[in-house]
PDB file of N, CA and C in Angstrom:
ATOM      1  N   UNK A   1      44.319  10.345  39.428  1.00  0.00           N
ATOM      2  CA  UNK A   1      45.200  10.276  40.595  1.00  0.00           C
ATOM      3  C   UNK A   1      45.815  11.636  40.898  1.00  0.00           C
ATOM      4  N   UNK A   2      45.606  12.517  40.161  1.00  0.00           N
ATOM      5  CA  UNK A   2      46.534  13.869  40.104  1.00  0.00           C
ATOM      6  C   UNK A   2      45.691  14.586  41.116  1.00  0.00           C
ATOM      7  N   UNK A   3      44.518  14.619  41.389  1.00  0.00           N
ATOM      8  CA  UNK A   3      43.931  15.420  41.838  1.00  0.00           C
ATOM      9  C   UNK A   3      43.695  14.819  43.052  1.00  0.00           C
ATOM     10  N   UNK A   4      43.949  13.550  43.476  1.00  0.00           N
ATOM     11  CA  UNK A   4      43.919  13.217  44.968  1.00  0.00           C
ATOM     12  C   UNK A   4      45.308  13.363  45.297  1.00  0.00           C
ATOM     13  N   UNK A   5      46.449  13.317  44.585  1.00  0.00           N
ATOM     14  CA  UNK A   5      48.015  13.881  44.965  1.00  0.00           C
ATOM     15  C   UNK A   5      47.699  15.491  45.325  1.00  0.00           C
ATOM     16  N   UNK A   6      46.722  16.650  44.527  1.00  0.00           N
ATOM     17  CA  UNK A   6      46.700  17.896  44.951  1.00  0.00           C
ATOM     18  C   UNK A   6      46.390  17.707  46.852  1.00  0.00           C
ATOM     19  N   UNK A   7      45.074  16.812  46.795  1.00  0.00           N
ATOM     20  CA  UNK A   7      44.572  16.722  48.037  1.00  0.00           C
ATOM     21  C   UNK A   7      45.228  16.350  49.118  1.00  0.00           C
ATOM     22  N   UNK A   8      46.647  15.932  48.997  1.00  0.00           N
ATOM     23  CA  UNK A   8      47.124  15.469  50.118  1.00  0.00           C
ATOM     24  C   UNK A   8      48.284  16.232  50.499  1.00  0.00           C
ATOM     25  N   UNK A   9      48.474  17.379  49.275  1.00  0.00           N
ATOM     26  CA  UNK A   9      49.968  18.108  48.954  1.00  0.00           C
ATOM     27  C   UNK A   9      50.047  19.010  50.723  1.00  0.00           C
ATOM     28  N   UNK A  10      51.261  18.870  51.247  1.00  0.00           N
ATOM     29  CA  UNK A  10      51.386  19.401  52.418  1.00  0.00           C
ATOM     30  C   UNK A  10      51.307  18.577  53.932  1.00  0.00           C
ATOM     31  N   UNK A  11      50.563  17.129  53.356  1.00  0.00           N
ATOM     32  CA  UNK A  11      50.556  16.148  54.103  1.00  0.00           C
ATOM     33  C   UNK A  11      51.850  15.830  54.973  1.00  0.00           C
ATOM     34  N   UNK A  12      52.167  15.498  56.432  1.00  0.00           N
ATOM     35  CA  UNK A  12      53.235  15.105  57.392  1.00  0.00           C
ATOM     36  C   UNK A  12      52.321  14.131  57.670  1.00  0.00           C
ATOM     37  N   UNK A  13      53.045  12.920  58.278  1.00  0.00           N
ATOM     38  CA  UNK A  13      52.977  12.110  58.938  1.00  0.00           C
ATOM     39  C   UNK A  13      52.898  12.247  60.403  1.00  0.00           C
ATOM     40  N   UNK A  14      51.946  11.879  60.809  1.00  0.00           N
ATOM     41  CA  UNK A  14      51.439  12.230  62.709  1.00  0.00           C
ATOM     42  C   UNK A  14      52.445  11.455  63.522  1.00  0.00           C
ATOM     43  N   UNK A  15      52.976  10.241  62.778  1.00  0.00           N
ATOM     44  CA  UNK A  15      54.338   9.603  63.608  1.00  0.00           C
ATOM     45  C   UNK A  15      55.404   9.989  63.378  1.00  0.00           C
ATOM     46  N   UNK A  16      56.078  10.126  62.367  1.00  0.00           N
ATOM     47  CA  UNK A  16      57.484  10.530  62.072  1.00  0.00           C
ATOM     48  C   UNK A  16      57.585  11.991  61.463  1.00  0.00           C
ATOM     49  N   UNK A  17      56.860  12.807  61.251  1.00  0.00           N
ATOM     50  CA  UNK A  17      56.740  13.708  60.376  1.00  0.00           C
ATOM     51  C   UNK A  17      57.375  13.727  58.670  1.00  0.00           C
ATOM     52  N   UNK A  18      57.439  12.761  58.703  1.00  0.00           N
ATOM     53  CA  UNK A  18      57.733  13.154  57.132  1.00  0.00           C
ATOM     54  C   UNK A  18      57.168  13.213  55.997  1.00  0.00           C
ATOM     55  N   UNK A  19      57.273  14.109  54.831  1.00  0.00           N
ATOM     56  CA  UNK A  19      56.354  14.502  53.965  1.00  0.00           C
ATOM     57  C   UNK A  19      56.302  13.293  52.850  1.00  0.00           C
ATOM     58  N   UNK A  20      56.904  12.399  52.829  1.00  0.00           N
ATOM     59  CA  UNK A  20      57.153  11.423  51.784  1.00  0.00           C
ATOM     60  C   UNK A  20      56.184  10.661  51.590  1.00  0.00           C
ATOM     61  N   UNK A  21      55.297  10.694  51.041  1.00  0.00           N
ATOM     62  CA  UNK A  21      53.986   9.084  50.965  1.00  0.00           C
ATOM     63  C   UNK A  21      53.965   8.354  49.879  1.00  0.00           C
ATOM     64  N   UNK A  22      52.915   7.347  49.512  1.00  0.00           N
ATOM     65  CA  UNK A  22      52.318   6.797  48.222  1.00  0.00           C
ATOM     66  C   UNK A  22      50.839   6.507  49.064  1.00  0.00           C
ATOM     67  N   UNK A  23      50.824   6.542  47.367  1.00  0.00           N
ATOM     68  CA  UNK A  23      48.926   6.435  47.530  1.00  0.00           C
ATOM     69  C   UNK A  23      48.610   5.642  46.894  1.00  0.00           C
ATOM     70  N   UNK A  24      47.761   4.955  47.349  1.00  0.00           N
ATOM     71  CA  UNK A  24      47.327   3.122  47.010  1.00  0.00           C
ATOM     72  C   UNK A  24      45.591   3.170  46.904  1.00  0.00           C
ATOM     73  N   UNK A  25      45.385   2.781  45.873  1.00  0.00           N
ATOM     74  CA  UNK A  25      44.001   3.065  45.899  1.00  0.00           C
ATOM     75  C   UNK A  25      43.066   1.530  46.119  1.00  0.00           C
ATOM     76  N   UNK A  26      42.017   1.639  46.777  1.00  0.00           N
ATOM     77  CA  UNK A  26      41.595   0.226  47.302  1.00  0.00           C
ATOM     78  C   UNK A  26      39.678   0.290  47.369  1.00  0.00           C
ATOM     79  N   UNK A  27      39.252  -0.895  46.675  1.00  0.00           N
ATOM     80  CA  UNK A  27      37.893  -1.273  46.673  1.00  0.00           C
ATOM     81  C   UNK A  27      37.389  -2.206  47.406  1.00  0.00           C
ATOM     82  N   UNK A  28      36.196  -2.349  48.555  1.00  0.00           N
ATOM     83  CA  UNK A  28      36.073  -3.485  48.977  1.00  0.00           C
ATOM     84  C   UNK A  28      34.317  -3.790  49.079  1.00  0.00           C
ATOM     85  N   UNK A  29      34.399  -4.764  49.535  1.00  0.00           N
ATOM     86  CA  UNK A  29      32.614  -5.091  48.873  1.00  0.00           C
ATOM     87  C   UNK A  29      32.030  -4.709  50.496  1.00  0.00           C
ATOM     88  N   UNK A  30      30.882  -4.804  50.460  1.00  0.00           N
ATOM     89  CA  UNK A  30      30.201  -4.285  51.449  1.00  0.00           C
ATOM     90  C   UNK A  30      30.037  -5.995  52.220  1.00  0.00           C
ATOM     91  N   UNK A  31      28.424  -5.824  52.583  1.00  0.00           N
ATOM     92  CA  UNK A  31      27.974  -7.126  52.994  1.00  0.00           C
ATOM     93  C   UNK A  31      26.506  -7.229  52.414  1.00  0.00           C
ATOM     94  N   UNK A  32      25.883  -7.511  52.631  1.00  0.00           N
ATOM     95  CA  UNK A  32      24.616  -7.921  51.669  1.00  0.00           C
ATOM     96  C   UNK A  32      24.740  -8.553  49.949  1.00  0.00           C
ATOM     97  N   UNK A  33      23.853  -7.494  49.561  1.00  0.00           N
ATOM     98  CA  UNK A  33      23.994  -8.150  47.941  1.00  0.00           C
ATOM     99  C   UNK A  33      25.064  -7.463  47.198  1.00  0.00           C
ATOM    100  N   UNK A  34      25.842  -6.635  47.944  1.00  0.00           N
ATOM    101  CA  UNK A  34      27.164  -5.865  47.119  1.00  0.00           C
ATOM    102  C   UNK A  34      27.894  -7.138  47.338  1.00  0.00           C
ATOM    103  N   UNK A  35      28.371  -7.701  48.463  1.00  0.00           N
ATOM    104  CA  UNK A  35      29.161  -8.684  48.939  1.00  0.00           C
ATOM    105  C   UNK A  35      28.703 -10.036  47.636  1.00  0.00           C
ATOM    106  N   UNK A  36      27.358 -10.366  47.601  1.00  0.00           N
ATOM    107  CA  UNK A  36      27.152 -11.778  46.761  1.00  0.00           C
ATOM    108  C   UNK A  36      27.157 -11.469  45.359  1.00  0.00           C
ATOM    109  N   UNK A  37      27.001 -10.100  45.083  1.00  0.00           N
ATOM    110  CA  UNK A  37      27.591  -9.996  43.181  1.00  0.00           C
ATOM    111  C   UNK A  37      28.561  -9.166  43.692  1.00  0.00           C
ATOM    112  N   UNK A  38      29.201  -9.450  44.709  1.00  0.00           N
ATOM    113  CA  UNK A  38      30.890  -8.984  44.277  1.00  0.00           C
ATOM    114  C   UNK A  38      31.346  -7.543  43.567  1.00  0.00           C
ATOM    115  N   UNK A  39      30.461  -6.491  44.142  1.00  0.00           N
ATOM    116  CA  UNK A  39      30.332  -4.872  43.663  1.00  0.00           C
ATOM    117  C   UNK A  39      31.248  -4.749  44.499  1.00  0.00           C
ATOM    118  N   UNK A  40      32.208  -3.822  43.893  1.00  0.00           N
ATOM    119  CA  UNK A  40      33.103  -3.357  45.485  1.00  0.00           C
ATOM    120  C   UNK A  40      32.456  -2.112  45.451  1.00  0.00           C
ATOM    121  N   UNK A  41      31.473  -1.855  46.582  1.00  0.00           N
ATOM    122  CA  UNK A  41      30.764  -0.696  46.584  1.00  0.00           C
ATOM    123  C   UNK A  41      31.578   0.571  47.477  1.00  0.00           C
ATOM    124  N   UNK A  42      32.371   0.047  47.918  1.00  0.00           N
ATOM    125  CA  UNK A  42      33.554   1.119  48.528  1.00  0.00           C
ATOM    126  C   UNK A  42      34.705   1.525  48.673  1.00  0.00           C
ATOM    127  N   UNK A  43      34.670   2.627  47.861  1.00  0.00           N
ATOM    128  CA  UNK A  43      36.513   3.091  47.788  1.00  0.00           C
ATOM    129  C   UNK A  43      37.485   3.951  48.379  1.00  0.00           C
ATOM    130  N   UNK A  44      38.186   3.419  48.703  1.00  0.00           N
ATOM    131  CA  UNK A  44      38.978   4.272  49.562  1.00  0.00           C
ATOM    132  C   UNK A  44      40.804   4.516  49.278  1.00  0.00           C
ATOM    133  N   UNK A  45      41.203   5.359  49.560  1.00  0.00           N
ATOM    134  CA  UNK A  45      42.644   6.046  49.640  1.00  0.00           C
ATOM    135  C   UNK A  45      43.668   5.605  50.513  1.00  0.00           C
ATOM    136  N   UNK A  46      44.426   4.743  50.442  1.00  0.00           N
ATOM    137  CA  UNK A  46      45.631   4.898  51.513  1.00  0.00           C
ATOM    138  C   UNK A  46      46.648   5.927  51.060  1.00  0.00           C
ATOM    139  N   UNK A  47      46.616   6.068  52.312  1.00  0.00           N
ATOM    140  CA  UNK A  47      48.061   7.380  52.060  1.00  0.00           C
ATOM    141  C   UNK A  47      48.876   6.666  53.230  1.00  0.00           C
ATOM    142  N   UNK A  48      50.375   6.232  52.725  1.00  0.00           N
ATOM    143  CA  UNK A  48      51.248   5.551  53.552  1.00  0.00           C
ATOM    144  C   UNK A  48      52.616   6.090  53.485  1.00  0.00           C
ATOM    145  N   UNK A  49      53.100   6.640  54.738  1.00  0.00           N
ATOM    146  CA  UNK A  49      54.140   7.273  54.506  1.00  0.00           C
ATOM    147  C   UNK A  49      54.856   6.555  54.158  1.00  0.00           C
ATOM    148  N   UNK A  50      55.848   7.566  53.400  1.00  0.00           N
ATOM    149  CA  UNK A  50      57.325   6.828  52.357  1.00  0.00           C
ATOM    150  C   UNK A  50      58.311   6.969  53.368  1.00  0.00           C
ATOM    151  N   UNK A  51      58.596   6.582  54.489  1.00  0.00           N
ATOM    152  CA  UNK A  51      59.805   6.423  55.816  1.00  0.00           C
ATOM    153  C   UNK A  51      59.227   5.422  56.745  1.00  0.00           C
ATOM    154  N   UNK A  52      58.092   5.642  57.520  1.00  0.00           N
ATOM    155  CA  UNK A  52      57.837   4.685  58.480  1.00  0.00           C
ATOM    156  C   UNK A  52      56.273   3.507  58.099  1.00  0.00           C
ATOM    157  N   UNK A  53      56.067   3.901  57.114  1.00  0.00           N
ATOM    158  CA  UNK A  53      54.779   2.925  56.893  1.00  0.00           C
ATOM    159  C   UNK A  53      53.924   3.204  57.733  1.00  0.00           C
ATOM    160  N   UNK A  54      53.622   4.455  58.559  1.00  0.00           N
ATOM    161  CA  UNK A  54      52.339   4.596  58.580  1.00  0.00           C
ATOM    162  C   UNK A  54      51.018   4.549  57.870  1.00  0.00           C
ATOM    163  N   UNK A  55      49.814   4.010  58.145  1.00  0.00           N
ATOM    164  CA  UNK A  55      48.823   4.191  56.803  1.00  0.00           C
ATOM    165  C   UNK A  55      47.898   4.784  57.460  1.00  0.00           C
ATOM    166  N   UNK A  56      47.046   5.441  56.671  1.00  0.00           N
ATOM    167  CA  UNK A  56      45.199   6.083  56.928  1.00  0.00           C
ATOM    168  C   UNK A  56      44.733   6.039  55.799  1.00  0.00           C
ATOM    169  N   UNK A  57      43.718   5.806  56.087  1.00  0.00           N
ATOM    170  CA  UNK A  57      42.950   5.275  54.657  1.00  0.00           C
ATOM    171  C   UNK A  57      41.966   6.421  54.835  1.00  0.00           C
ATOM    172  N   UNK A  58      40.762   6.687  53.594  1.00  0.00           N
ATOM    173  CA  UNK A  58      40.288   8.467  52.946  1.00  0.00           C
ATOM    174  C   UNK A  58      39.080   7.434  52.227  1.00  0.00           C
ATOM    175  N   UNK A  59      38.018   7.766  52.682  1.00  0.00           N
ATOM    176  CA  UNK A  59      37.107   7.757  51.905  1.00  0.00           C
ATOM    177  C   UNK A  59      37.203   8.148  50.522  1.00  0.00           C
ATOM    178  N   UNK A  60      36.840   8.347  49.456  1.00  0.00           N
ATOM    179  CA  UNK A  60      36.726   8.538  48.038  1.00  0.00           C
ATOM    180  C   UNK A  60      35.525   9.513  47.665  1.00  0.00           C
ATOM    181  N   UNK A  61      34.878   9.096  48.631  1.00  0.00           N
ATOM    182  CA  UNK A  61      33.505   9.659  48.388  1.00  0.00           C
ATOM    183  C   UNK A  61      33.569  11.834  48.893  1.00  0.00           C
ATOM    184  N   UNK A  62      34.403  11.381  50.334  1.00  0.00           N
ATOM    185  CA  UNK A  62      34.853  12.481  51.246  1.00  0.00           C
ATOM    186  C   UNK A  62      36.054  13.418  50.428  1.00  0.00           C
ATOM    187  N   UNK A  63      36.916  12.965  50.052  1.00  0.00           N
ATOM    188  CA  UNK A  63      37.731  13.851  49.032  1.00  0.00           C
ATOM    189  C   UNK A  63      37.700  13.839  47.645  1.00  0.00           C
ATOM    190  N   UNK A  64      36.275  13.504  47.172  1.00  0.00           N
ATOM    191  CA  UNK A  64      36.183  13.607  45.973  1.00  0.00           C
ATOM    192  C   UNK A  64      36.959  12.492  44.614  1.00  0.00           C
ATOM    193  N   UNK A  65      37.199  12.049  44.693  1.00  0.00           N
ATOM    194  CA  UNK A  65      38.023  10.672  44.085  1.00  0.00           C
ATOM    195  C   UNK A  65      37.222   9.572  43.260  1.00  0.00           C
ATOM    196  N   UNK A  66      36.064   9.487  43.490  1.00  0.00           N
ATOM    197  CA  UNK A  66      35.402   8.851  42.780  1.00  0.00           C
ATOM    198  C   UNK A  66      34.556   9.383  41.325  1.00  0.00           C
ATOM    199  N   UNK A  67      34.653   9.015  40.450  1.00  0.00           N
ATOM    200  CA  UNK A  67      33.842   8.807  39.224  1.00  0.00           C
ATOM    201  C   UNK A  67      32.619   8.219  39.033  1.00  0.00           C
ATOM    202  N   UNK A  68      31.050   8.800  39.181  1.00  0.00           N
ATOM    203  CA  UNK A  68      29.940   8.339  39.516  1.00  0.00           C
ATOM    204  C   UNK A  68      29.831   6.802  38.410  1.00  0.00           C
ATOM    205  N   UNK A  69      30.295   7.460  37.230  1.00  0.00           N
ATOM    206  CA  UNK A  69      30.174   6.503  36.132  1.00  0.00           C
ATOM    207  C   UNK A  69      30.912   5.258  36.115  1.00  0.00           C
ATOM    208  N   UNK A  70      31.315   5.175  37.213  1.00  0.00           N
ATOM    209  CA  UNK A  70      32.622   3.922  37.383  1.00  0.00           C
ATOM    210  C   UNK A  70      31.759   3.071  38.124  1.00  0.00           C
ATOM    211  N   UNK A  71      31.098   3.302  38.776  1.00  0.00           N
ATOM    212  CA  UNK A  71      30.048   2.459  39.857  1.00  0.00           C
ATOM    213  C   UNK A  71      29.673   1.691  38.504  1.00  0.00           C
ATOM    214  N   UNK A  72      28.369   1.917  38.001  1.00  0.00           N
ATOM    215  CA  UNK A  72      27.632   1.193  36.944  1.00  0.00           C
ATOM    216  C   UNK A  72      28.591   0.448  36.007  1.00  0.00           C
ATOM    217  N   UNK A  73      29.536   0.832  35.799  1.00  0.00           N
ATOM    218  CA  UNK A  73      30.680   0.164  34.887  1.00  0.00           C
ATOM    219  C   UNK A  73      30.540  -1.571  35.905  1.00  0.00           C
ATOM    220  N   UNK A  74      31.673  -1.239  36.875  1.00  0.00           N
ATOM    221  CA  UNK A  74      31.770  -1.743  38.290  1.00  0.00           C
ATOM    222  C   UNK A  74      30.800  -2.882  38.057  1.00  0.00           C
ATOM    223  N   UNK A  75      29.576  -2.204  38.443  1.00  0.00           N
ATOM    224  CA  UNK A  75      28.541  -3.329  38.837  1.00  0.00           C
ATOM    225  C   UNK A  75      28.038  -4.122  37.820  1.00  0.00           C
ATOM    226  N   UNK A  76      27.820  -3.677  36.103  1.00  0.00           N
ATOM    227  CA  UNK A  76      27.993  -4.034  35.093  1.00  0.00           C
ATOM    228  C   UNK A  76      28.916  -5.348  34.652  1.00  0.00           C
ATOM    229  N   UNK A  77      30.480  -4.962  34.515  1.00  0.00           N
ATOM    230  CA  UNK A  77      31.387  -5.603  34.678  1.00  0.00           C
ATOM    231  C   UNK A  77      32.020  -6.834  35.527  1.00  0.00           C
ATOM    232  N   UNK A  78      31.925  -6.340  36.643  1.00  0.00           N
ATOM    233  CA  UNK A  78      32.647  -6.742  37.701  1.00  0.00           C
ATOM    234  C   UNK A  78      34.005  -6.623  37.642  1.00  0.00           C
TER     235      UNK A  78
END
């Protein structure tokens, strides 16, 4: 998580400007056969400001956030 906190360091909010956020991290299944064995084959970043609850959500893939080895775990596991 430290290194997607570097990635956002300097971040304002496009509605209120304020620098305050949390970051919520989130998996969701695709549709096909990710969806029927329940892989959440996609992860993504909310960044939600800490004043007005704005959210945008960040690919994982796009700022680097993901762990290749977590997939196979993932799909392994569930």
């Amino acid at each position: 998580m430290a290194d997607i906190k570097e990635y956002f360091q300097g971040w304002k909010c496009p509605k209120c400007g304020s620098s305050s956020f949390i970051i919520e991290e989130h998996s969701l299944t695709g549709t096909g056969l990710t969806r029927l064995l329940d892989w959440e084959a996609y992860e993504y970043v909310a960044l939600i400001c800490g004043r007005c609850g704005y959210t945008e959500f960040y690919s994982k893939k796009v700022i680097g956030g993901i762990k290749e080895g977590t997939r196979l775990l993932d799909l392994l596991f569930g």
